[in-house]
Protein backbone atom coordinates (compact mmCIF):
# COMPACT_ATOMS: atom_id res chain seq x y z
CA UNK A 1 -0.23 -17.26 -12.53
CA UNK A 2 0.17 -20.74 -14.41
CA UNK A 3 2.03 -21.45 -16.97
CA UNK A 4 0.70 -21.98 -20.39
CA UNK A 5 3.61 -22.40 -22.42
CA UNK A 6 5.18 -25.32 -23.56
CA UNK A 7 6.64 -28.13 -21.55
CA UNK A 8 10.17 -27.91 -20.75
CA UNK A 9 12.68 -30.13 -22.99
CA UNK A 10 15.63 -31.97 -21.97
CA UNK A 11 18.71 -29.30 -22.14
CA UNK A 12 16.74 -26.18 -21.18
CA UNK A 13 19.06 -24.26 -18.70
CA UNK A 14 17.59 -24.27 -15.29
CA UNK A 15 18.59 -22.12 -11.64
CA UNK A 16 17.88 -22.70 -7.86
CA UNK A 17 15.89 -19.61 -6.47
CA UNK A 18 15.15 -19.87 -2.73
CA UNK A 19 11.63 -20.31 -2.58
CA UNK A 20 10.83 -18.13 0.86
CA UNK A 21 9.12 -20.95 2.06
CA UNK A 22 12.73 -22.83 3.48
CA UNK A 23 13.48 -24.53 0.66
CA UNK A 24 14.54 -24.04 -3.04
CA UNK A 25 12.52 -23.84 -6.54
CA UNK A 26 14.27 -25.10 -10.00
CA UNK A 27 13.52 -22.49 -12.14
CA UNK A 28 14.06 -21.69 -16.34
CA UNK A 29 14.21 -18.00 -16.86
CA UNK A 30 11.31 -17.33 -19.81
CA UNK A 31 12.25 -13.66 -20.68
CA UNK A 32 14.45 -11.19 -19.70
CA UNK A 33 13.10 -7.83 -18.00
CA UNK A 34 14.49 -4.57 -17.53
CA UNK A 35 16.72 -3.18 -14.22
CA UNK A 36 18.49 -7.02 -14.08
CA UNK A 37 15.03 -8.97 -13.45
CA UNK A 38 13.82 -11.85 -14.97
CA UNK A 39 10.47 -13.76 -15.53
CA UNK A 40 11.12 -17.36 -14.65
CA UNK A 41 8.66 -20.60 -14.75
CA UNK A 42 9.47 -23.14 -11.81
CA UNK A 43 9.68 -26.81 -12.47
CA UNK A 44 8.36 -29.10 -10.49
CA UNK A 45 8.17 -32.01 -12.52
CA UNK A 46 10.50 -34.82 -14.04
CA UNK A 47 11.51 -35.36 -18.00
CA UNK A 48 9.46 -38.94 -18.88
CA UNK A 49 9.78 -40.64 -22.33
CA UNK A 50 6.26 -39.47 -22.57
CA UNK A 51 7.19 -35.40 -21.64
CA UNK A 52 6.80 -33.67 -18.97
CA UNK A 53 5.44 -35.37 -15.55
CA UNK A 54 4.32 -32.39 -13.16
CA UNK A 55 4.38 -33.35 -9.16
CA UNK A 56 2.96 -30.32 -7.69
CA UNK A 57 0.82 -27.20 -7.27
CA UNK A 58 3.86 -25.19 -7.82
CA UNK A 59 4.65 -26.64 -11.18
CA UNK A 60 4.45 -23.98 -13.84
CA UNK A 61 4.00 -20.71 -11.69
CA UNK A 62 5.77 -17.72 -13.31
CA UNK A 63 7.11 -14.78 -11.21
CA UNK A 64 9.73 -12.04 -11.72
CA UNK A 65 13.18 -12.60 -9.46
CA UNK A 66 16.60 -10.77 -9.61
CA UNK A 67 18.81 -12.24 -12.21
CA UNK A 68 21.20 -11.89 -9.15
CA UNK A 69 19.11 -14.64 -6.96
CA UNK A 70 19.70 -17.20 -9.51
CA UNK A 71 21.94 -19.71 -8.23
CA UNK A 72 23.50 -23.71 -9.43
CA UNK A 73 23.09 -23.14 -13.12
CA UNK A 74 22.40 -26.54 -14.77
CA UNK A 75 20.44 -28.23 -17.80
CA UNK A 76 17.53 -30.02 -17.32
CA UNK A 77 18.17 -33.59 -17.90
């Protein structure tokens, strides 16, 4: 599904979740979910002066992922 929500802002902690496809997907987690899952939003994009810049069809997908998978905790700069 795509995201509708707000554009991310500088600060916004952000993960590494392998993507299955042999690479890796920045992710921010948008809510928690029971049994240690979480609904994250991937970021494809970069932070502009103007806002968020999306580079790709992946931009803004939301799935559920094992809090667990979540790896390289950062914040989006």
């Amino acid at each position: 599904m795509r995201s509708i929500i707000p554009a991310p802002l500088a600060g916004v902690e952000v993960y590494d979740v392998d993507s299955g496809l042999g690479g890796q997907f920045t992710v921010s987690i948008q809510k928690d979910l029971d049994g240690g899952m979480v609904e994250v939003r991937i970021l494809q994009g970069n932070l502009t002066s103007s806002g968020w810049l999306s580079h790709g069809l992946f931009d803004g997908k939301i799935f559920e992922v094992s809090r667990l998978r979540l790896t390289n905790p950062r914040r989006l700069e």
